[in-house]
C-alpha atoms as a PDB file:
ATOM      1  CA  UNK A   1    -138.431  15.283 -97.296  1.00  0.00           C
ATOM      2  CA  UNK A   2    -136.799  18.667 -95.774  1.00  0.00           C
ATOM      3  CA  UNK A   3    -133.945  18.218 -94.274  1.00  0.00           C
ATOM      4  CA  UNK A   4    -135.360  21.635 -92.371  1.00  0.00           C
ATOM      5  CA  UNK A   5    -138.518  22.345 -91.587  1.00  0.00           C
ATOM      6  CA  UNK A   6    -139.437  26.047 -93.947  1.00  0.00           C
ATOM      7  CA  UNK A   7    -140.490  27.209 -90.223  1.00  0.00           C
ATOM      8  CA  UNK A   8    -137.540  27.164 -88.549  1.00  0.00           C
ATOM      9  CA  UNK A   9    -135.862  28.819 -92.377  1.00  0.00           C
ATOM     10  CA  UNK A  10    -138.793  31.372 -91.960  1.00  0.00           C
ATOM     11  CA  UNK A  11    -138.289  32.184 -87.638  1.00  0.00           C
ATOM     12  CA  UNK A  12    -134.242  32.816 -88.608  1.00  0.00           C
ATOM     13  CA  UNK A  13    -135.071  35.017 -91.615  1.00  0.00           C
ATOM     14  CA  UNK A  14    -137.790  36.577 -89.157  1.00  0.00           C
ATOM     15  CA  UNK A  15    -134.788  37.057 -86.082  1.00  0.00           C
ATOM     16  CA  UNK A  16    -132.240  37.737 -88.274  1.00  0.00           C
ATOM     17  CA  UNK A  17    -134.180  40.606 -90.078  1.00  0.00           C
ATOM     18  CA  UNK A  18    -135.434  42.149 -86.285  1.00  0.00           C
ATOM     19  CA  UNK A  19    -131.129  41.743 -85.677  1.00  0.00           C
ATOM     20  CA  UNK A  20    -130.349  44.134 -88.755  1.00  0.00           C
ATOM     21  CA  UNK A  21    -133.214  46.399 -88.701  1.00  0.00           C
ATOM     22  CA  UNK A  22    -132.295  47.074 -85.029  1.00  0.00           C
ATOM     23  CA  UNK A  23    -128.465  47.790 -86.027  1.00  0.00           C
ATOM     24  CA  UNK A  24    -129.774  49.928 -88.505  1.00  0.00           C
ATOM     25  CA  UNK A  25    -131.886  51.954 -87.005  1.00  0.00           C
ATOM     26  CA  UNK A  26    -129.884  52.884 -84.259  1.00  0.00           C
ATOM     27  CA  UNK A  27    -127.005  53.524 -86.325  1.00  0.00           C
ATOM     28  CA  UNK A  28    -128.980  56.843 -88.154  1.00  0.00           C
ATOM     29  CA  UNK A  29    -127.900  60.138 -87.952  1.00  0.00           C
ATOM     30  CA  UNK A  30    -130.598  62.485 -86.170  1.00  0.00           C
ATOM     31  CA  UNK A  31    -130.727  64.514 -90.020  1.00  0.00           C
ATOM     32  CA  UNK A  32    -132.033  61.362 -91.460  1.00  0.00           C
ATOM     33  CA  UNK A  33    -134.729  60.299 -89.000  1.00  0.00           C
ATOM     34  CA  UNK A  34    -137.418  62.353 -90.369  1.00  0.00           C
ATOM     35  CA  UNK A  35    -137.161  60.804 -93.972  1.00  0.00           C
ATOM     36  CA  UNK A  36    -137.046  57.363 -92.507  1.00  0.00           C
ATOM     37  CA  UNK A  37    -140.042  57.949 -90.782  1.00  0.00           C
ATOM     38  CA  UNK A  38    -141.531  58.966 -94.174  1.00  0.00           C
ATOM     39  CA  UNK A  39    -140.178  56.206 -95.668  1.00  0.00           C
ATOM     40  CA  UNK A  40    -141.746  53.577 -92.703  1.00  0.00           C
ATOM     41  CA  UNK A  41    -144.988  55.616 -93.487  1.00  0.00           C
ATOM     42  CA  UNK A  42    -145.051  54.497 -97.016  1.00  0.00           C
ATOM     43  CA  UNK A  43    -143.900  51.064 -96.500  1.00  0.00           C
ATOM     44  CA  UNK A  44    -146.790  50.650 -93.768  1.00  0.00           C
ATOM     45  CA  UNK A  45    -149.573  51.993 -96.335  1.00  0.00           C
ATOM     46  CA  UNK A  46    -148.420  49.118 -98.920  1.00  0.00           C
ATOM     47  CA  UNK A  47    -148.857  47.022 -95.974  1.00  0.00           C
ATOM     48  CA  UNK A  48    -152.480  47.858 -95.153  1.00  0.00           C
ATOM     49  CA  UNK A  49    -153.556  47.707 -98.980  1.00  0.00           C
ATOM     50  CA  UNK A  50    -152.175  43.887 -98.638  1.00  0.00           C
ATOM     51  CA  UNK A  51    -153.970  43.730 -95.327  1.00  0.00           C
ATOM     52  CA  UNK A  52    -157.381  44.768 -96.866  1.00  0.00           C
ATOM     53  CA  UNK A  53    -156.962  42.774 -99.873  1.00  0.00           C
ATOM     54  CA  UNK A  54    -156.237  39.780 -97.773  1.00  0.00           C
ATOM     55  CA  UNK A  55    -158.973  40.188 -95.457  1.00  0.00           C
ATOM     56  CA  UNK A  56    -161.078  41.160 -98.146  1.00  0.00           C
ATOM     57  CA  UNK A  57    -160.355  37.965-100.122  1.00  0.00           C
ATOM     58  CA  UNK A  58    -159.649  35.238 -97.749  1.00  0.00           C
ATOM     59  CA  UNK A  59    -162.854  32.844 -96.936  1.00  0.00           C
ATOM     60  CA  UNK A  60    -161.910  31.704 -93.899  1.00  0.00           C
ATOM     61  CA  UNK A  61    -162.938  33.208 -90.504  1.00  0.00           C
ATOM     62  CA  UNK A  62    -159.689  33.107 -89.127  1.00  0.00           C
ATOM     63  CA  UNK A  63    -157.869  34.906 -92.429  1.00  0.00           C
ATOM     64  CA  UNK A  64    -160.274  37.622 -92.203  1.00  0.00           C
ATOM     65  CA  UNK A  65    -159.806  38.011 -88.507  1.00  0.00           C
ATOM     66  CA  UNK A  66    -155.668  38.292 -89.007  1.00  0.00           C
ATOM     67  CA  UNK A  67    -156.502  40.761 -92.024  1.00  0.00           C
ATOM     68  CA  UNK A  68    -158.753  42.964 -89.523  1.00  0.00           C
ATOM     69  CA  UNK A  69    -155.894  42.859 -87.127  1.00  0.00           C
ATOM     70  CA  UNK A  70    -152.976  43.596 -89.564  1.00  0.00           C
ATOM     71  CA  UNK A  71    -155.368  46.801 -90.923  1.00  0.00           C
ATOM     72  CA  UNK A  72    -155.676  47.970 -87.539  1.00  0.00           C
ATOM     73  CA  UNK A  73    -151.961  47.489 -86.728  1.00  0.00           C
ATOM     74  CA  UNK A  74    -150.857  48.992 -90.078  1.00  0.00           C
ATOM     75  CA  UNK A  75    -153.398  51.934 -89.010  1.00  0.00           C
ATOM     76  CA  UNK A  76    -151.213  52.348 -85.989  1.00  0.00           C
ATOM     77  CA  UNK A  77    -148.103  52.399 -87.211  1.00  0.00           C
ATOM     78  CA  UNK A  78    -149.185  54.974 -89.712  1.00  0.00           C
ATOM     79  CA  UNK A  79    -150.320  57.653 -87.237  1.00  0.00           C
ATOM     80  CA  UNK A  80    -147.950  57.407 -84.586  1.00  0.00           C
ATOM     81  CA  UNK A  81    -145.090  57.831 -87.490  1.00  0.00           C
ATOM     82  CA  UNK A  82    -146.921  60.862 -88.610  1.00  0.00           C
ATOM     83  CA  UNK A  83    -147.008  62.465 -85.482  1.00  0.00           C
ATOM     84  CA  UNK A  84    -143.707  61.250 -84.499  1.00  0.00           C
ATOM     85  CA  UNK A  85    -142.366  63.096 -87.828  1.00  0.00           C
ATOM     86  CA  UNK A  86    -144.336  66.284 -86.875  1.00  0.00           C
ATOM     87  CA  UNK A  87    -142.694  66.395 -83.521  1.00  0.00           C
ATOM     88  CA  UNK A  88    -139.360  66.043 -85.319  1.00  0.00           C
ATOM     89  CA  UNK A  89    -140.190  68.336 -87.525  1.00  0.00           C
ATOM     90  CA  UNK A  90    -140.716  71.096 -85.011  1.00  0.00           C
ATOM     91  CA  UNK A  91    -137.328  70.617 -83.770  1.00  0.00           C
ATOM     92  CA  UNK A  92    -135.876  71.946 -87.039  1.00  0.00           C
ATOM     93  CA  UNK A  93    -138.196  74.909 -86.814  1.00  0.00           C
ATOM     94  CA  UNK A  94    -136.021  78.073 -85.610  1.00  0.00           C
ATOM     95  CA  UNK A  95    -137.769  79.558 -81.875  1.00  0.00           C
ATOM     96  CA  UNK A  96    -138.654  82.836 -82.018  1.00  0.00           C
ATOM     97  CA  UNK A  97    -136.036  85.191 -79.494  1.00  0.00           C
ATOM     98  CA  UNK A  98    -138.127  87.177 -76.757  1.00  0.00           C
ATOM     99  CA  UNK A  99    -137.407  90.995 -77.104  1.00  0.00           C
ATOM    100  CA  UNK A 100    -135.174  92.023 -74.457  1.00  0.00           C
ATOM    101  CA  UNK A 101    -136.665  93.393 -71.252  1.00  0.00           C
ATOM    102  CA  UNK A 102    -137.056  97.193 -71.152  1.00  0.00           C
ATOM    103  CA  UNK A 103    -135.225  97.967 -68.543  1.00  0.00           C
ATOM    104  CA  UNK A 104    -135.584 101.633 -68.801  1.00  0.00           C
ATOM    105  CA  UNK A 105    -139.690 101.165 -68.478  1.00  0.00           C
ATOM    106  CA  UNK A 106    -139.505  99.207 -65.383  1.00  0.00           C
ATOM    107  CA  UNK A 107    -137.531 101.775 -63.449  1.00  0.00           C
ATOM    108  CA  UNK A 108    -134.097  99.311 -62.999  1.00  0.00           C
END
């Protein structure tokens, strides 16, 4: 007999890893978000191969159901990071200056 139940060892593993990541991801430099981002995008396409292999595998209705879901969320979590990278990726981009104003041709 467990002394503790391996659901309340799994729910503090599960709060305690939500606790770090959150430290962690605030703690980033703004150089360093974009290659996190690419970094969450790669970790999120394992997850959606594991997704589609469990769904695809699992017999039950309600295993196939929860693989469906993860796929979709997966999906998600893929997209928005790329177009959260893009956006952060046009911030680096340098803005092109206006020409100055002719002042000459506008009679000033």
């Amino acid at each position: 007999m467990d002394i503790v139940s391996p659901t309340i060892i799994n729910l503090i593993i599960f709060v305690l890893a939500i606790y770090v990541g959150y430290h962690v991801v605030w703690t980033v430099t703004p150089a360093l978000h974009t290659p996190l981002m690419a970094v969450t995008n790669a970790i999120s396409a394992i997850v959606i191969v594991g997704a589609m292999l469990a769904a695809a595998l699992t017999e039950g209705t309600l295993g196939k159901v929860m693989g469906v879901a993860a796929v979709a969320l997966a999906a998600v979590n893929i997209f928005g990071g790329f177009l959260v990278t893009r956006r952060m990726l046009e911030m680096f981009k340098k803005k092109e200056r206006k020409a100055p104003a002719d002042h000459a041709a506008s009679g000033k």
